[in-house]
C-alpha atoms as a PDB file:
ATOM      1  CA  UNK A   1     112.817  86.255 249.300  1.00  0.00           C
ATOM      2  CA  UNK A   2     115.792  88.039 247.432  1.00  0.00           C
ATOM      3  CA  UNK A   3     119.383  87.141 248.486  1.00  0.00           C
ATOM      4  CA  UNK A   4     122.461  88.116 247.305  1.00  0.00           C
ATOM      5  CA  UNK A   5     125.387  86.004 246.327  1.00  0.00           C
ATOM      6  CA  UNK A   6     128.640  87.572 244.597  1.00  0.00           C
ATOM      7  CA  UNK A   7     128.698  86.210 240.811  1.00  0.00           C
ATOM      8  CA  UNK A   8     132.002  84.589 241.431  1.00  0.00           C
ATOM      9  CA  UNK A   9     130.524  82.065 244.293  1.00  0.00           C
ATOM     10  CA  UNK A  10     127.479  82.007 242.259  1.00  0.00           C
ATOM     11  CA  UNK A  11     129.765  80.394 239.702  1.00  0.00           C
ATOM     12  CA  UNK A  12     132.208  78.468 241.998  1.00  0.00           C
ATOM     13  CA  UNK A  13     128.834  76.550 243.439  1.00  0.00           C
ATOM     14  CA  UNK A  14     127.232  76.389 240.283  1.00  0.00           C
ATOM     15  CA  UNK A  15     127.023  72.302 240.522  1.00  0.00           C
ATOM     16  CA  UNK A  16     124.861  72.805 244.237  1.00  0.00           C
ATOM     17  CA  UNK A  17     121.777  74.918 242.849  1.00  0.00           C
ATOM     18  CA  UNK A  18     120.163  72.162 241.611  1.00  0.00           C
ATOM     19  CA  UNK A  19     121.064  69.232 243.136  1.00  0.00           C
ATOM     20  CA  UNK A  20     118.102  67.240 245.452  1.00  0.00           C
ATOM     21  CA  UNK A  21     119.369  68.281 248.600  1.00  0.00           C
ATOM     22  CA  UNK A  22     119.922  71.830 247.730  1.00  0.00           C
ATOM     23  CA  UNK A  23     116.306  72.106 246.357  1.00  0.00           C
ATOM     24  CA  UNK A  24     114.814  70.574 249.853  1.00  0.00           C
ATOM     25  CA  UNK A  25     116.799  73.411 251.874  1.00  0.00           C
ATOM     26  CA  UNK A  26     115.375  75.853 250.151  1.00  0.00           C
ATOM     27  CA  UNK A  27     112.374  74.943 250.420  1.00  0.00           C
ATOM     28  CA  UNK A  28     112.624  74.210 254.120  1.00  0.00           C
ATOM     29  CA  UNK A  29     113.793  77.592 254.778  1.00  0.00           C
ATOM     30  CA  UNK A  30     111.101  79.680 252.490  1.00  0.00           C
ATOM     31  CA  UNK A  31     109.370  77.987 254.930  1.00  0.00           C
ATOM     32  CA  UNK A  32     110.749  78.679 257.928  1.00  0.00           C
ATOM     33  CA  UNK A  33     110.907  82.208 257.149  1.00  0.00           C
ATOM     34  CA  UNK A  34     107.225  82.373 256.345  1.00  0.00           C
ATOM     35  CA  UNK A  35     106.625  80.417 259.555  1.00  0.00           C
ATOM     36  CA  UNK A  36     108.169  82.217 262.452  1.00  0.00           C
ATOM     37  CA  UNK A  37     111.295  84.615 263.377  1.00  0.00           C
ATOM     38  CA  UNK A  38     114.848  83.725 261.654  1.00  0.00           C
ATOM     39  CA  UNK A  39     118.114  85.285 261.585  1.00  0.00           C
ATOM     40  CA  UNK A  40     119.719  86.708 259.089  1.00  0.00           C
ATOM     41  CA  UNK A  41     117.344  89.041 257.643  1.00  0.00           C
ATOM     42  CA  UNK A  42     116.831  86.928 254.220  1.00  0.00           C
ATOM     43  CA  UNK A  43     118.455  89.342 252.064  1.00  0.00           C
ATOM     44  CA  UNK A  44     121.625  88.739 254.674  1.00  0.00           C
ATOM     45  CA  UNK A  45     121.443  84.720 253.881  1.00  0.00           C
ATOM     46  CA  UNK A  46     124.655  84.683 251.468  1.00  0.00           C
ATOM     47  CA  UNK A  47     126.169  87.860 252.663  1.00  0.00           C
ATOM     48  CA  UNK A  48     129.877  85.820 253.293  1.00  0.00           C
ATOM     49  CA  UNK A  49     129.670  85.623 249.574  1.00  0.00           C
ATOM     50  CA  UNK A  50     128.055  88.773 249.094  1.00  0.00           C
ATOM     51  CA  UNK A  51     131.097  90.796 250.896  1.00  0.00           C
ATOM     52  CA  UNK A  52     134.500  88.366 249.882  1.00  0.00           C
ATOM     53  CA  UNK A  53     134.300  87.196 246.456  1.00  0.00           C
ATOM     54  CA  UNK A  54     135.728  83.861 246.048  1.00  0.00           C
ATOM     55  CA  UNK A  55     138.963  84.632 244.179  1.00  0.00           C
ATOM     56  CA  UNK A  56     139.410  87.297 246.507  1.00  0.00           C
ATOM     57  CA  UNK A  57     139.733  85.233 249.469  1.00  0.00           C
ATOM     58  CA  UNK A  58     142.510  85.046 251.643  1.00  0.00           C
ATOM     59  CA  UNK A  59     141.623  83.719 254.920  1.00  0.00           C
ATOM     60  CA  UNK A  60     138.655  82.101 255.750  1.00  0.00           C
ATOM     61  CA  UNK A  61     136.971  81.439 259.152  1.00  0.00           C
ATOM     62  CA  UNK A  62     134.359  79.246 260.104  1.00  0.00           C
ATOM     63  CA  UNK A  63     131.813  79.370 262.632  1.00  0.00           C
ATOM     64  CA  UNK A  64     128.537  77.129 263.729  1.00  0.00           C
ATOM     65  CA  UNK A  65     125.525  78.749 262.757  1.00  0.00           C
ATOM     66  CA  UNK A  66     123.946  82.375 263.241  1.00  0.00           C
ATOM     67  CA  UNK A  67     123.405  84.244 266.535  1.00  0.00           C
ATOM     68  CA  UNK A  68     119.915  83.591 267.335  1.00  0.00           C
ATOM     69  CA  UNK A  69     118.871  87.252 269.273  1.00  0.00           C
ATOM     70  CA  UNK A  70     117.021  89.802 267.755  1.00  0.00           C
ATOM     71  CA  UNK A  71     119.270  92.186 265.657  1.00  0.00           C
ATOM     72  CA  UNK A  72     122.721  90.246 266.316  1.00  0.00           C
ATOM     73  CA  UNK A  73     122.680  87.775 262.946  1.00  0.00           C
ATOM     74  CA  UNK A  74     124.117  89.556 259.830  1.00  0.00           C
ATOM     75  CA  UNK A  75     125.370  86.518 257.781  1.00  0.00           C
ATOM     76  CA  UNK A  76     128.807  86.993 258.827  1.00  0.00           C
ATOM     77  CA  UNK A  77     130.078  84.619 261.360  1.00  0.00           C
ATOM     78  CA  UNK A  78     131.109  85.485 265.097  1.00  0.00           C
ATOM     79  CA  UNK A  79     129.667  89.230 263.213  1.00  0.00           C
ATOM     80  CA  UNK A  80     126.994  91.343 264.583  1.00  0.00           C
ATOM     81  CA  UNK A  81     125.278  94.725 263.684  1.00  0.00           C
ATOM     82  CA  UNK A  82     126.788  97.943 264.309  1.00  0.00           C
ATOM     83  CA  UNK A  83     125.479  99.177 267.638  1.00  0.00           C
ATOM     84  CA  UNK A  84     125.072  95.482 269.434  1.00  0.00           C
ATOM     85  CA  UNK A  85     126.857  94.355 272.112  1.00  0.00           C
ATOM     86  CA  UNK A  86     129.670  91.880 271.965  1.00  0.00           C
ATOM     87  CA  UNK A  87     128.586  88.424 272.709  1.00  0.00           C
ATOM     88  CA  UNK A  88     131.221  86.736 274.924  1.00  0.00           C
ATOM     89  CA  UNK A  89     133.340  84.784 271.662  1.00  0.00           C
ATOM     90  CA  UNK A  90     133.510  87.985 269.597  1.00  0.00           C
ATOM     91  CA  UNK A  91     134.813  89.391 273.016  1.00  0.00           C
ATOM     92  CA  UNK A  92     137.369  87.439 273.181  1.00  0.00           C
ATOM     93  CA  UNK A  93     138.308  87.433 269.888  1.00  0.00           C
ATOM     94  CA  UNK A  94     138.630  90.835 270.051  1.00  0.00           C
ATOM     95  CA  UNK A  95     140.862  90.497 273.016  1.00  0.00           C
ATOM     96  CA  UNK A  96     143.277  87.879 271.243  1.00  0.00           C
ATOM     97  CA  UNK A  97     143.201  90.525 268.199  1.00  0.00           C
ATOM     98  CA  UNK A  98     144.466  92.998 270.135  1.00  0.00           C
ATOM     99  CA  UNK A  99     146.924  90.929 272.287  1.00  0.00           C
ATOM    100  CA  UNK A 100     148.078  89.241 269.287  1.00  0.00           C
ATOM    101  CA  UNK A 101     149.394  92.268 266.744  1.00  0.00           C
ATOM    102  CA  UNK A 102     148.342  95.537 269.105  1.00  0.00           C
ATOM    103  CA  UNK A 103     145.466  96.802 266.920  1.00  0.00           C
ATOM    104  CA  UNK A 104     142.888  98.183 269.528  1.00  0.00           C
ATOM    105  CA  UNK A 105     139.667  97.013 270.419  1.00  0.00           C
ATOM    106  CA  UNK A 106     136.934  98.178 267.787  1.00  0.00           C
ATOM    107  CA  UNK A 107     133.788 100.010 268.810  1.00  0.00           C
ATOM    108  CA  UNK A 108     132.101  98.108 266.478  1.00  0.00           C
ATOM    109  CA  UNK A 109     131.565  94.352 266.108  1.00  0.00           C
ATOM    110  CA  UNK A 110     130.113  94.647 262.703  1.00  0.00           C
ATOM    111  CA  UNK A 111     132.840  92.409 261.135  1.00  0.00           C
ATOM    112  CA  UNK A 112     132.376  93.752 257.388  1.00  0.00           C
ATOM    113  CA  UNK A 113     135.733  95.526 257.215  1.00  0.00           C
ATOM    114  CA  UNK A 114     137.374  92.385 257.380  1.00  0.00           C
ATOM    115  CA  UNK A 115     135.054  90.627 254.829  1.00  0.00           C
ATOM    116  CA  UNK A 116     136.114  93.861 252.421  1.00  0.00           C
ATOM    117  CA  UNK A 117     139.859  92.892 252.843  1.00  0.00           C
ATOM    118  CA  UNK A 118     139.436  89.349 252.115  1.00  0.00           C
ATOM    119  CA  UNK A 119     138.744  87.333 254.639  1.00  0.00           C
ATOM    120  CA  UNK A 120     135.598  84.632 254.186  1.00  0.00           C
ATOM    121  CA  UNK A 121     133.026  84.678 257.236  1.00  0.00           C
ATOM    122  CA  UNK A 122     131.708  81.739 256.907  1.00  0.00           C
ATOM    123  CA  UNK A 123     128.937  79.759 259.419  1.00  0.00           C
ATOM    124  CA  UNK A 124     128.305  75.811 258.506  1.00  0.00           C
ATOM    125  CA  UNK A 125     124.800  76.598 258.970  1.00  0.00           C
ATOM    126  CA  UNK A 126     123.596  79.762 257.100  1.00  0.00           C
ATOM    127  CA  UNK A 127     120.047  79.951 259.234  1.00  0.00           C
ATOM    128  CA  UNK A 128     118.708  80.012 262.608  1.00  0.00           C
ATOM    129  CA  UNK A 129     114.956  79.875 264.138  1.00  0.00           C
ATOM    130  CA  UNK A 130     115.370  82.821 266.733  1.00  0.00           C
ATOM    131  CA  UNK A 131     116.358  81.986 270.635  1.00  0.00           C
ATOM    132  CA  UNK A 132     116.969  78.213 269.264  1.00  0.00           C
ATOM    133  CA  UNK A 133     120.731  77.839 268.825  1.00  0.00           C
ATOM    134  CA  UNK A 134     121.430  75.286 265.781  1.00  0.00           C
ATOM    135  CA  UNK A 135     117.845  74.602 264.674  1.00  0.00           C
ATOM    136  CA  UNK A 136     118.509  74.597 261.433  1.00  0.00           C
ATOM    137  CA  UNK A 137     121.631  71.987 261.730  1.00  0.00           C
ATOM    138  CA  UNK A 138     121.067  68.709 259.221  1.00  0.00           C
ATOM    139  CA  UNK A 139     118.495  70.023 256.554  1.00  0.00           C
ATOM    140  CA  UNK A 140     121.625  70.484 254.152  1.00  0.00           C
ATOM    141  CA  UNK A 141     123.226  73.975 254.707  1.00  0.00           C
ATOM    142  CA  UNK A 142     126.382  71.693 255.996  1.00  0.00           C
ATOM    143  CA  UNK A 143     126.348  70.085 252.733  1.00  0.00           C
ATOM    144  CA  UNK A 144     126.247  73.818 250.578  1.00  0.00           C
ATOM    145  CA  UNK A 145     129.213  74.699 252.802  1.00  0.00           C
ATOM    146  CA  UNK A 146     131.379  71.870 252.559  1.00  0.00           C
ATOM    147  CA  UNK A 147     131.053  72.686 248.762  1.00  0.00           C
ATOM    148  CA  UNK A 148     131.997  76.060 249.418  1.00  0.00           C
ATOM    149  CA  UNK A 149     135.253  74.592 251.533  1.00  0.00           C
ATOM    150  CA  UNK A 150     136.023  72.005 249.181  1.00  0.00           C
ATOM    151  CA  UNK A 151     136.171  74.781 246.040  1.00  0.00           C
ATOM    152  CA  UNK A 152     138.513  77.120 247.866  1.00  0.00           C
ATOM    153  CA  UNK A 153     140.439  74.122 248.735  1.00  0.00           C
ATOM    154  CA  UNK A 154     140.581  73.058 245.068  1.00  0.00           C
ATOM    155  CA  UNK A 155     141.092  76.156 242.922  1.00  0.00           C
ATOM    156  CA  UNK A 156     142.828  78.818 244.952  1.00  0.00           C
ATOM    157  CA  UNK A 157     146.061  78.423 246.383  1.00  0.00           C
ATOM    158  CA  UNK A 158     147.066  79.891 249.705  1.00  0.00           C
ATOM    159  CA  UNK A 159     144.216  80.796 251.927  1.00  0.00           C
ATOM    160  CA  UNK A 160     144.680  80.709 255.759  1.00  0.00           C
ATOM    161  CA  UNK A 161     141.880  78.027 257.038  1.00  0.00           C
ATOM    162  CA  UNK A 162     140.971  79.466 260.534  1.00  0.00           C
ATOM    163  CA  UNK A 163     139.154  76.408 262.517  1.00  0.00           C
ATOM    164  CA  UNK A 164     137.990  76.700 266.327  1.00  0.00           C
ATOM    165  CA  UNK A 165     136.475  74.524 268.202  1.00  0.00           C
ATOM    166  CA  UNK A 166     136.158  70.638 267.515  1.00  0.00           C
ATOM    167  CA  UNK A 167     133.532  71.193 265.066  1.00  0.00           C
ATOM    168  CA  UNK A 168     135.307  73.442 262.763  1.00  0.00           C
ATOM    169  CA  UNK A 169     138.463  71.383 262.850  1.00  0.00           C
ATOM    170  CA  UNK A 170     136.186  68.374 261.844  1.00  0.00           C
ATOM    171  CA  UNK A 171     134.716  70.253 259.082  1.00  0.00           C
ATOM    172  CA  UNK A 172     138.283  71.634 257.709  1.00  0.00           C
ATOM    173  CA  UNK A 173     139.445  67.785 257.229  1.00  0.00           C
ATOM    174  CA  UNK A 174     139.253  68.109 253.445  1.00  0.00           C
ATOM    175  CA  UNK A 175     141.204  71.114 252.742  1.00  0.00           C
ATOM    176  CA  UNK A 176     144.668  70.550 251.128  1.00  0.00           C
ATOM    177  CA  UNK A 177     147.243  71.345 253.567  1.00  0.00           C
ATOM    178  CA  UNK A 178     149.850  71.074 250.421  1.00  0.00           C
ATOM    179  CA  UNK A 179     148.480  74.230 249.375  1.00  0.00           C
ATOM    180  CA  UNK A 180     146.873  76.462 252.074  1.00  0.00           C
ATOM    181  CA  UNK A 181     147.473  77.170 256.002  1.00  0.00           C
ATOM    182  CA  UNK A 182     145.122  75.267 258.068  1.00  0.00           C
ATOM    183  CA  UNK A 183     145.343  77.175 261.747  1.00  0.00           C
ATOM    184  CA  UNK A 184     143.438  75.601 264.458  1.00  0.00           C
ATOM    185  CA  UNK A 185     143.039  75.770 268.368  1.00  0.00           C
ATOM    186  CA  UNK A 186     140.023  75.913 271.074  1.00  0.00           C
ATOM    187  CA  UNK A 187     137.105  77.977 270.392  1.00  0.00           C
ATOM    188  CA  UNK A 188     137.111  81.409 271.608  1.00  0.00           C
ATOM    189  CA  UNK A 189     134.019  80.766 274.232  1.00  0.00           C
ATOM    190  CA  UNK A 190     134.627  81.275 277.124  1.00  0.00           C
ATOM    191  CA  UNK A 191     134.193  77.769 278.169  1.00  0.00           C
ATOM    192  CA  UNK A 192     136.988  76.790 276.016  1.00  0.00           C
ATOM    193  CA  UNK A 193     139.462  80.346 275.425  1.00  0.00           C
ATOM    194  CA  UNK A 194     141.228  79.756 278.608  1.00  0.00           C
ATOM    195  CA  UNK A 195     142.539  76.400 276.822  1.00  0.00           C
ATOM    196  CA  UNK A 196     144.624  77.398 273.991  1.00  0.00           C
ATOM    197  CA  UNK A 197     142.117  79.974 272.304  1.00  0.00           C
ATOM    198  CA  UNK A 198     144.493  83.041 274.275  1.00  0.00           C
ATOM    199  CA  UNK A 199     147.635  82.846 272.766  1.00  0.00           C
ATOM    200  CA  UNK A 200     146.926  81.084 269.626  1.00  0.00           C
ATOM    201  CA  UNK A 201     148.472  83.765 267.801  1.00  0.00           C
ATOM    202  CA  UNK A 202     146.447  83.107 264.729  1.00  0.00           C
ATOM    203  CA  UNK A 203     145.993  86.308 263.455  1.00  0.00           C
ATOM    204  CA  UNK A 204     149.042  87.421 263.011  1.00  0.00           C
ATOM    205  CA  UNK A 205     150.563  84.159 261.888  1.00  0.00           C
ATOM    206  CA  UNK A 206     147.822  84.588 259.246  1.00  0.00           C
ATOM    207  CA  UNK A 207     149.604  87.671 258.123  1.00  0.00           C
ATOM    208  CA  UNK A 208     153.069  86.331 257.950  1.00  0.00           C
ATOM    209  CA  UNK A 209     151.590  83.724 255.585  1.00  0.00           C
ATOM    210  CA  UNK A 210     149.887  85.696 253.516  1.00  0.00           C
ATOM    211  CA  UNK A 211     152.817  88.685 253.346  1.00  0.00           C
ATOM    212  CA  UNK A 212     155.077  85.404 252.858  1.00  0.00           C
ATOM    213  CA  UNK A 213     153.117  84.231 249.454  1.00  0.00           C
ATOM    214  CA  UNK A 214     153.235  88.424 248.391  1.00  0.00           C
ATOM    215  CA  UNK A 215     149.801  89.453 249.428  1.00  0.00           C
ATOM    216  CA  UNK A 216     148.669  92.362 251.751  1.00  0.00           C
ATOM    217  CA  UNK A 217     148.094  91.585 255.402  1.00  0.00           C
ATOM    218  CA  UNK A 218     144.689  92.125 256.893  1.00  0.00           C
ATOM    219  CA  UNK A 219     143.687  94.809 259.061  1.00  0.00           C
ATOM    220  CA  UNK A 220     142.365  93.296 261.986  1.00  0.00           C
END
């Protein structure tokens, strides 16, 4: 299986690729893949790294795991392939996008063009068996990420930490608030939008941040 991780990260991680835990992941998902149907396409795996190298991030934000339908998954979070429809969270993220700073509503809910300009897609769990939401939870992709979290937290200095949802705001706990923006609120389901996800005004407060410590805002 070839993947494809930006030299940068491949650095920034170096002290993962061999530790015990990182060993047994791989091996549980070379065999998962060889098993049965999962999402991202394996090339796709790493593509947050792939697309935003790590000194070139200014705002990361972190999802769950993959979406678990044929054809949605392309390693981005809340991110699907060109042509797809909008699942209900990238609807209304969309919605809060446009709301927020007036840029209208894409056609396309391939999220690359923000990964260009910076900002770090990231899912906890890289992998997903298809049509089983968080299957691949707790075999050590949480671990690999929390690496990736605790670097940017460490050796870059002001990057806007997105976190939605209870889960994400539990994973941000050990980024350095001394040195980066930590935005949080509800998660942008709609079980959950209606209470504090609308209105959040994250985006834009992202770019006041970031124009604040003299870098370009992000085209959302």
């Amino acid at each position: 299986m070839k993947v494809r991780i930006d030299e940068s990260w491949n650095r920034a991680l170096q002290a993962e690729w061999d530790k015990p835990y990182f060993e047994q992941l791989t091996q549980f998902v070379r065999a998962e893949y060889g098993r049965t149907q999962v999402f991202p396409p394996g090339r796709q795996i790493f593509a947050a790294f792939d697309a935003t190298p790590f000194d070139a991030v200014k705002v990361v934000i972190l999802g769950q795991d993959p979406y678990h339908d044929v054809g949605q998954a392309n390693g981005l979070c809340f991110s699907v392939n060109e042509g797809q429809r909008f699942p209900p969270s990238l609807q209304n993220i969309f919605k809060e996008v446009h709301d927020d700073t007036g840029a209208p509503i894409p056609a396309s809910g391939d999220l690359s063009r923000w990964a260009r300009q910076g900002v770090l897609l990231l899912n906890a769990t890289l992998t997903v068996e298809a049509h089983r939401a968080g299957s691949h939870q707790g075999h050590g992709w949480e671990e690999f990420t929390d690496a990736a979290i605790a670097a940017l937290s460490a050796h870059r200095e002001h990057v806007v930490f997105i976190l939605w949802g209870s889960y994400a705001i539990k994973k941000g706990a050990m980024i350095n608030r001394m040195k980066h923006l930590v935005l949080t609120s509800p998660h942008p389901s709609p079980l959950s939008a209606h209470r504090g996800f609308f209105g959040n005004h994250h985006f834009s407060q992202a770019n006041a941040y970031l124009q604040q410590h003299g870098m370009t805002p992000i085209q959302w």
